[in-house]
PDB file of N, CA and C in Angstrom:
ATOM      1  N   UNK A   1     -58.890 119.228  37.662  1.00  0.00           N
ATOM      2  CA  UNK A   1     -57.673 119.669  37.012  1.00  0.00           C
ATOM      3  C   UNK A   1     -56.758 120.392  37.998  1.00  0.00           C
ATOM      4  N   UNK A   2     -57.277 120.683  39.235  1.00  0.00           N
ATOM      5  CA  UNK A   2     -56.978 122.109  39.777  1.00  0.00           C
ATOM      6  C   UNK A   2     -55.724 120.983  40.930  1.00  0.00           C
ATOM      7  N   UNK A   3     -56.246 119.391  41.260  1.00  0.00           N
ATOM      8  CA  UNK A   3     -56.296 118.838  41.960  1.00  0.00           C
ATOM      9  C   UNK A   3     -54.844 118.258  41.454  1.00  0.00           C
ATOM     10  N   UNK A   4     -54.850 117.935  40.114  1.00  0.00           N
ATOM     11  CA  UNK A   4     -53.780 117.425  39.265  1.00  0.00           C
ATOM     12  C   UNK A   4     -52.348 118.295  39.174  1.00  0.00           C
ATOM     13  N   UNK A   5     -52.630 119.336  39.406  1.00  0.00           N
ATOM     14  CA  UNK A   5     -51.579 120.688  38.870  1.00  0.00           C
ATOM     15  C   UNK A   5     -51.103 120.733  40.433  1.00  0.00           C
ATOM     16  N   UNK A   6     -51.830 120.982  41.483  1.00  0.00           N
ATOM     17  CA  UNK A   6     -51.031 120.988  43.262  1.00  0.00           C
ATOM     18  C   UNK A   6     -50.515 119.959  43.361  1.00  0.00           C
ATOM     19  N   UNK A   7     -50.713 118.285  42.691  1.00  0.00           N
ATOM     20  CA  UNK A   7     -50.497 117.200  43.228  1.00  0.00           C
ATOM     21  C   UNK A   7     -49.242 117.367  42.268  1.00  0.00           C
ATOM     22  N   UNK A   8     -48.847 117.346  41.125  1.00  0.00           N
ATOM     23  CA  UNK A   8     -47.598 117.238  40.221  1.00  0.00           C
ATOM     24  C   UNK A   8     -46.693 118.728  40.689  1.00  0.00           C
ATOM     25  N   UNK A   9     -46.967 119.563  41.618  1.00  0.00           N
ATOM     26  CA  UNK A   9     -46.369 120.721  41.853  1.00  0.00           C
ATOM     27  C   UNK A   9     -45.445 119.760  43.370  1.00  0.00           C
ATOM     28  N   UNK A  10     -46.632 119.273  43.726  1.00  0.00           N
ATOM     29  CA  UNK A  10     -45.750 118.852  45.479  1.00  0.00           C
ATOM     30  C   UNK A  10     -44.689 117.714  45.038  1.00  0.00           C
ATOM     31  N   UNK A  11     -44.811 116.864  43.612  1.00  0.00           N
ATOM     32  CA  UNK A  11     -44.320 116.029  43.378  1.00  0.00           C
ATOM     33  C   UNK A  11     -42.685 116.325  42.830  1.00  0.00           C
ATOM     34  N   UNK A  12     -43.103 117.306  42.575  1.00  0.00           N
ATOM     35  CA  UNK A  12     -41.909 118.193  42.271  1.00  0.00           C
ATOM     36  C   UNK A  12     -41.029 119.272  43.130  1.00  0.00           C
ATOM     37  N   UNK A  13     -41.725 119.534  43.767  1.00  0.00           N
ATOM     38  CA  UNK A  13     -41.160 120.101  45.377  1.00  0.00           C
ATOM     39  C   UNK A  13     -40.233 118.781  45.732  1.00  0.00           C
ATOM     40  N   UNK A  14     -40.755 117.752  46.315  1.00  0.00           N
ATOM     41  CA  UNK A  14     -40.016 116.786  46.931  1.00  0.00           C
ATOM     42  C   UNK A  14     -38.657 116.220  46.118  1.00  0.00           C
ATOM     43  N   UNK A  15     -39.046 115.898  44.622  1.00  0.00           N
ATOM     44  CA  UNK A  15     -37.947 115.585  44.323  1.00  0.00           C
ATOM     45  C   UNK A  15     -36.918 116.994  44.207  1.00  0.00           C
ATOM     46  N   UNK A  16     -37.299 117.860  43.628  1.00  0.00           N
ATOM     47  CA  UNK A  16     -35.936 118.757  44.110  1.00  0.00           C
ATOM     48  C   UNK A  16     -35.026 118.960  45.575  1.00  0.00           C
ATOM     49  N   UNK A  17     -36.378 118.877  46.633  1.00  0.00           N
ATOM     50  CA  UNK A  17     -35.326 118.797  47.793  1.00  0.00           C
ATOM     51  C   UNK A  17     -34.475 117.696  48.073  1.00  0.00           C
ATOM     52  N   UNK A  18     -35.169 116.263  47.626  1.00  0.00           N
ATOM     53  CA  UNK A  18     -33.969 115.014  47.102  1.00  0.00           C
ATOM     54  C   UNK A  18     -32.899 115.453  46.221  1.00  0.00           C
ATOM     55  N   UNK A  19     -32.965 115.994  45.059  1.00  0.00           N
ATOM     56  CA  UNK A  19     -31.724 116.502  44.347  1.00  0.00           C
ATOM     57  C   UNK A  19     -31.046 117.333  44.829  1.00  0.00           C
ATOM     58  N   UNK A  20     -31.314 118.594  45.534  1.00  0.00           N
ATOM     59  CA  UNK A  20     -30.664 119.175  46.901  1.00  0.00           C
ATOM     60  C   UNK A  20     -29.874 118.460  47.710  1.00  0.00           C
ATOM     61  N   UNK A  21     -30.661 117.516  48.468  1.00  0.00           N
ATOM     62  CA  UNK A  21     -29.919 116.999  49.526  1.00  0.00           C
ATOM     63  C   UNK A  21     -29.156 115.535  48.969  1.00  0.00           C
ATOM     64  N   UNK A  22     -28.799 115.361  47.981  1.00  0.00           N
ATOM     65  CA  UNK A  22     -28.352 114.656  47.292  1.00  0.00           C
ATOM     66  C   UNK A  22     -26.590 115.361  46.725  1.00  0.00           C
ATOM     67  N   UNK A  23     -27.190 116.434  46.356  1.00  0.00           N
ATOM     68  CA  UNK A  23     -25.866 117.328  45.421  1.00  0.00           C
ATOM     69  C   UNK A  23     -25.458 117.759  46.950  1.00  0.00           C
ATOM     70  N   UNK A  24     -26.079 118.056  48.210  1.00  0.00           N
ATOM     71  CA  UNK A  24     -25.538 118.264  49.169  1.00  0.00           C
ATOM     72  C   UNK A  24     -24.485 117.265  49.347  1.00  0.00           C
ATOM     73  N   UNK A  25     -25.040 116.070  49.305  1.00  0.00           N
ATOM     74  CA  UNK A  25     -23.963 115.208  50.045  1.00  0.00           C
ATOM     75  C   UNK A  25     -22.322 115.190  48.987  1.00  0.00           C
ATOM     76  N   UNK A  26     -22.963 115.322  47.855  1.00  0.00           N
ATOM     77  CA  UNK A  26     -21.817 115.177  47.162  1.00  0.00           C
ATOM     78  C   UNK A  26     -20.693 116.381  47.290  1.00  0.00           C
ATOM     79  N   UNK A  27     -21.071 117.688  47.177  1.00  0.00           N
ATOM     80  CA  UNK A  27     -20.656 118.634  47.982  1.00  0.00           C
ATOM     81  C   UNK A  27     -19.842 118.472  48.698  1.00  0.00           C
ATOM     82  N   UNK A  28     -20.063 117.310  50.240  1.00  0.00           N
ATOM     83  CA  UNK A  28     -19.659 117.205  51.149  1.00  0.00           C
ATOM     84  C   UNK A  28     -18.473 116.586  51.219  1.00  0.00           C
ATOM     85  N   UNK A  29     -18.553 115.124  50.515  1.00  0.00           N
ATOM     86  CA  UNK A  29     -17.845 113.998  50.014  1.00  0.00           C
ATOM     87  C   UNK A  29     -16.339 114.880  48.762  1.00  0.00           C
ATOM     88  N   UNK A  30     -16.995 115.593  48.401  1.00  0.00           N
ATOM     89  CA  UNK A  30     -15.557 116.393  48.136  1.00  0.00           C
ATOM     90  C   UNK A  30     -14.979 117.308  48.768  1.00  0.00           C
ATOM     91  N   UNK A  31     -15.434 117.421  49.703  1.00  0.00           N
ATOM     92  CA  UNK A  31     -14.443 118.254  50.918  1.00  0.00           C
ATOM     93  C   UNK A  31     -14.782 119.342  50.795  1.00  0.00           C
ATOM     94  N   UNK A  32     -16.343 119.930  50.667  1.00  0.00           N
ATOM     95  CA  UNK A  32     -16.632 121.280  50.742  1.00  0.00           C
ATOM     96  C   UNK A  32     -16.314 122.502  49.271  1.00  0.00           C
ATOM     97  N   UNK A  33     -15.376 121.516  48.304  1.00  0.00           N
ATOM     98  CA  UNK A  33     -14.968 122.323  47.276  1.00  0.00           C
ATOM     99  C   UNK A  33     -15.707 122.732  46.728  1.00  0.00           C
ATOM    100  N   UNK A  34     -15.636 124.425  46.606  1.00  0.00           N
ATOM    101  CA  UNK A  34     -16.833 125.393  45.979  1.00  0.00           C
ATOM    102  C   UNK A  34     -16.571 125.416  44.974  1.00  0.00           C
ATOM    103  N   UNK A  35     -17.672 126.140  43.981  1.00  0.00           N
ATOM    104  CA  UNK A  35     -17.681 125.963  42.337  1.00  0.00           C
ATOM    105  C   UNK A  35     -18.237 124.825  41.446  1.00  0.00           C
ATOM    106  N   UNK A  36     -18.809 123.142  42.284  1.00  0.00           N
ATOM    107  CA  UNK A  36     -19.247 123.101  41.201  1.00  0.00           C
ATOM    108  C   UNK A  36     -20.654 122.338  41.378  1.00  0.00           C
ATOM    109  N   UNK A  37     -21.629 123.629  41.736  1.00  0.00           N
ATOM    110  CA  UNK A  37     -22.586 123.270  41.773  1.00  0.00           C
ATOM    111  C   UNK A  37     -23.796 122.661  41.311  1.00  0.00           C
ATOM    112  N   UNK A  38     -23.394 123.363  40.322  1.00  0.00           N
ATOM    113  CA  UNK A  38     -24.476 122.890  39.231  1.00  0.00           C
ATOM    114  C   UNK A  38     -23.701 121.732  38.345  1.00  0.00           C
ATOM    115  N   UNK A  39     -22.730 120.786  38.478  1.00  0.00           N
ATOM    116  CA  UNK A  39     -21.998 119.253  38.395  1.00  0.00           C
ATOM    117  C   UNK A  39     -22.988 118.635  39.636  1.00  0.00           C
ATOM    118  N   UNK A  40     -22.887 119.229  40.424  1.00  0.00           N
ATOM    119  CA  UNK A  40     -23.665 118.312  41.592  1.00  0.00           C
ATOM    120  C   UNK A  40     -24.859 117.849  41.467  1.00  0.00           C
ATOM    121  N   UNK A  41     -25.307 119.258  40.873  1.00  0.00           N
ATOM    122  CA  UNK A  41     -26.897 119.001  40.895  1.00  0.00           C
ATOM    123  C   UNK A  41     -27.181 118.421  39.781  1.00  0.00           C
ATOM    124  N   UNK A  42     -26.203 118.134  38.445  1.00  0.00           N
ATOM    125  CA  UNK A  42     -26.757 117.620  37.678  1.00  0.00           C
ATOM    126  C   UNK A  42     -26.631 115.934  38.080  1.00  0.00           C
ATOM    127  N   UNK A  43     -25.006 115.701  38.767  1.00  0.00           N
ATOM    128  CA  UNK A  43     -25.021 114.291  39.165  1.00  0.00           C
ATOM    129  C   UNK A  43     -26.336 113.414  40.077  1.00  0.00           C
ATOM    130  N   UNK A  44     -26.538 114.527  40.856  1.00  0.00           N
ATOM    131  CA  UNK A  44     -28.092 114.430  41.888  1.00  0.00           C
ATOM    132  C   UNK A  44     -28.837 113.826  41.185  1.00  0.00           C
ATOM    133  N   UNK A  45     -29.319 114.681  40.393  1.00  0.00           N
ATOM    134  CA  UNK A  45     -30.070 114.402  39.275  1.00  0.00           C
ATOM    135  C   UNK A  45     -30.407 113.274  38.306  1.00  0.00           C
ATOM    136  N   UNK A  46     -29.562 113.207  37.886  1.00  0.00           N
ATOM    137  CA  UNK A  46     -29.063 112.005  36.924  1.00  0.00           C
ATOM    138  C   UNK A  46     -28.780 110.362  38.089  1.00  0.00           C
ATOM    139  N   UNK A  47     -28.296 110.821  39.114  1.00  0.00           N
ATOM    140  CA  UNK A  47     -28.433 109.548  40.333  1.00  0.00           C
ATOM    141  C   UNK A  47     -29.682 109.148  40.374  1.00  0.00           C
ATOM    142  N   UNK A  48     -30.419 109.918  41.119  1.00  0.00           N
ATOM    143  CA  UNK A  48     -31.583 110.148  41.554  1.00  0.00           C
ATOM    144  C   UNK A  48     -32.558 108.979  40.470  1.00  0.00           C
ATOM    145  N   UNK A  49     -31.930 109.369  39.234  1.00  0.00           N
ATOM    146  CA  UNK A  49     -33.257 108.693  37.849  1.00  0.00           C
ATOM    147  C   UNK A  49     -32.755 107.494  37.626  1.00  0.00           C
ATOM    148  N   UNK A  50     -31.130 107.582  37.691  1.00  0.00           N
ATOM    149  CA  UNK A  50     -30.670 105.928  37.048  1.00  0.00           C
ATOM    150  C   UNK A  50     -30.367 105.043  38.481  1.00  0.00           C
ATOM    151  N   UNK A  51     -30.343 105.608  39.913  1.00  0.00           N
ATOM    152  CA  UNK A  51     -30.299 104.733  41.074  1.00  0.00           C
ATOM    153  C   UNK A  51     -31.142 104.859  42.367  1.00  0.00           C
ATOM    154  N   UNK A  52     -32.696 105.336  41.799  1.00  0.00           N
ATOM    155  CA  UNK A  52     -33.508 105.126  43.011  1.00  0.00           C
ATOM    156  C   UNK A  52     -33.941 104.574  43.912  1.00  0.00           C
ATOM    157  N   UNK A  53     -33.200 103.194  43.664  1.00  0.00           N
ATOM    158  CA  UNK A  53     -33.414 102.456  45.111  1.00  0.00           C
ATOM    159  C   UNK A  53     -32.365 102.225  45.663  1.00  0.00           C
ATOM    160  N   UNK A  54     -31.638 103.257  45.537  1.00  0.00           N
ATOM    161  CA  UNK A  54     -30.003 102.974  46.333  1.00  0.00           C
ATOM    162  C   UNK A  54     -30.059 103.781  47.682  1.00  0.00           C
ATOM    163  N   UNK A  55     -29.807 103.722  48.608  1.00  0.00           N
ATOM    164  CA  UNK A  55     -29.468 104.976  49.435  1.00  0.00           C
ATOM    165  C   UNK A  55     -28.666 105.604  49.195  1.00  0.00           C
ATOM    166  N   UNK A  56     -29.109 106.875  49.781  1.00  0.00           N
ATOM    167  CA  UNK A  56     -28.324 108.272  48.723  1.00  0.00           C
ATOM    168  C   UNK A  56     -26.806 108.563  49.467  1.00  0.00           C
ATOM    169  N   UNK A  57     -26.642 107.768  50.202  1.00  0.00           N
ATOM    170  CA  UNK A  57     -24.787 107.389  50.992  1.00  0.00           C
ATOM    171  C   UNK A  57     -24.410 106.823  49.744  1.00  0.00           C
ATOM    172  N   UNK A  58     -24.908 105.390  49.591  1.00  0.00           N
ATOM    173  CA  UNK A  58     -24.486 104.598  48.746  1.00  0.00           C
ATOM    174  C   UNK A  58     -24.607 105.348  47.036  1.00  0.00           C
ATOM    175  N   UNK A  59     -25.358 106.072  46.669  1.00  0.00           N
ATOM    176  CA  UNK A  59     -25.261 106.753  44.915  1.00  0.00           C
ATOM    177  C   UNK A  59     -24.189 107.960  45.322  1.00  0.00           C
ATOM    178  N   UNK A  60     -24.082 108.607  46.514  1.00  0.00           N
ATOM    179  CA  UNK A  60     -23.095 109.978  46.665  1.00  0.00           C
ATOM    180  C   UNK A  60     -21.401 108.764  46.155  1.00  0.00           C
ATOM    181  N   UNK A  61     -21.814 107.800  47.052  1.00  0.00           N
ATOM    182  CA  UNK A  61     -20.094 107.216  46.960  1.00  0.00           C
ATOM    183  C   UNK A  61     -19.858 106.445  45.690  1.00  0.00           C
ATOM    184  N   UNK A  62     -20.497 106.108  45.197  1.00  0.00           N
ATOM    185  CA  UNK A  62     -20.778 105.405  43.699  1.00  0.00           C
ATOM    186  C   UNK A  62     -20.348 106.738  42.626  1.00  0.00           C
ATOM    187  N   UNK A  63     -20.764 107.840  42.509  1.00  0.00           N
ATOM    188  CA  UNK A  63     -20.948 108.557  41.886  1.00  0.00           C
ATOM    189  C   UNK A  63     -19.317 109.079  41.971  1.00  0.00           C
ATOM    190  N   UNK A  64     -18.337 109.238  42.939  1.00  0.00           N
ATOM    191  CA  UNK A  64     -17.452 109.649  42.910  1.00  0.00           C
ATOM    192  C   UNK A  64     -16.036 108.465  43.044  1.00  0.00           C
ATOM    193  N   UNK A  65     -16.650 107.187  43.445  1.00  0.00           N
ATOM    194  CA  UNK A  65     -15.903 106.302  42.649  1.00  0.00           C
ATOM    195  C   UNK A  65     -15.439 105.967  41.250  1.00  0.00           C
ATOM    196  N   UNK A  66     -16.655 106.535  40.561  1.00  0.00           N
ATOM    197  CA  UNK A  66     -16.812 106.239  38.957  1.00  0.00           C
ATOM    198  C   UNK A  66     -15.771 107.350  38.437  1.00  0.00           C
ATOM    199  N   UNK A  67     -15.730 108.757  39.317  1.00  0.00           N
ATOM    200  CA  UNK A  67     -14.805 109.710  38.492  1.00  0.00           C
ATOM    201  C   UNK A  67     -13.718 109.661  38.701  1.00  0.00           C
TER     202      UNK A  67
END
């Protein structure tokens, strides 16, 4: 059990630093504009689940084409 709980903990480590460096890029792609972080991280997020086999260039520029 002990084995199950570290393994779904690291699994979850990783994808947050993907949603990080994900809402990073988007961040970026808008020119540094502060304030809306937690839009980012939810777009990250929400990328991340509905376009995982995209490269995350290709879901950052997708994601802000659509808006």
């Amino acid at each position: 059990m002990e084995h199950q709980i570290s393994e779904a903990s690291k699994v979850s480590k990783e994808l947050q630093q993907q949603i990080a460096q994900l809402a990073f890029q988007l961040y970026e792609a808008r020119g540094r504009e502060d304030g809306h972080d937690i839009e980012d991280w939810l777009r990250a997020e929400a990328a991340l689940q509905r376009d995982a086999i995209l490269p995350r260039a290709s879901v950052a520029a997708a994601i802000y084409e659509d808006s």
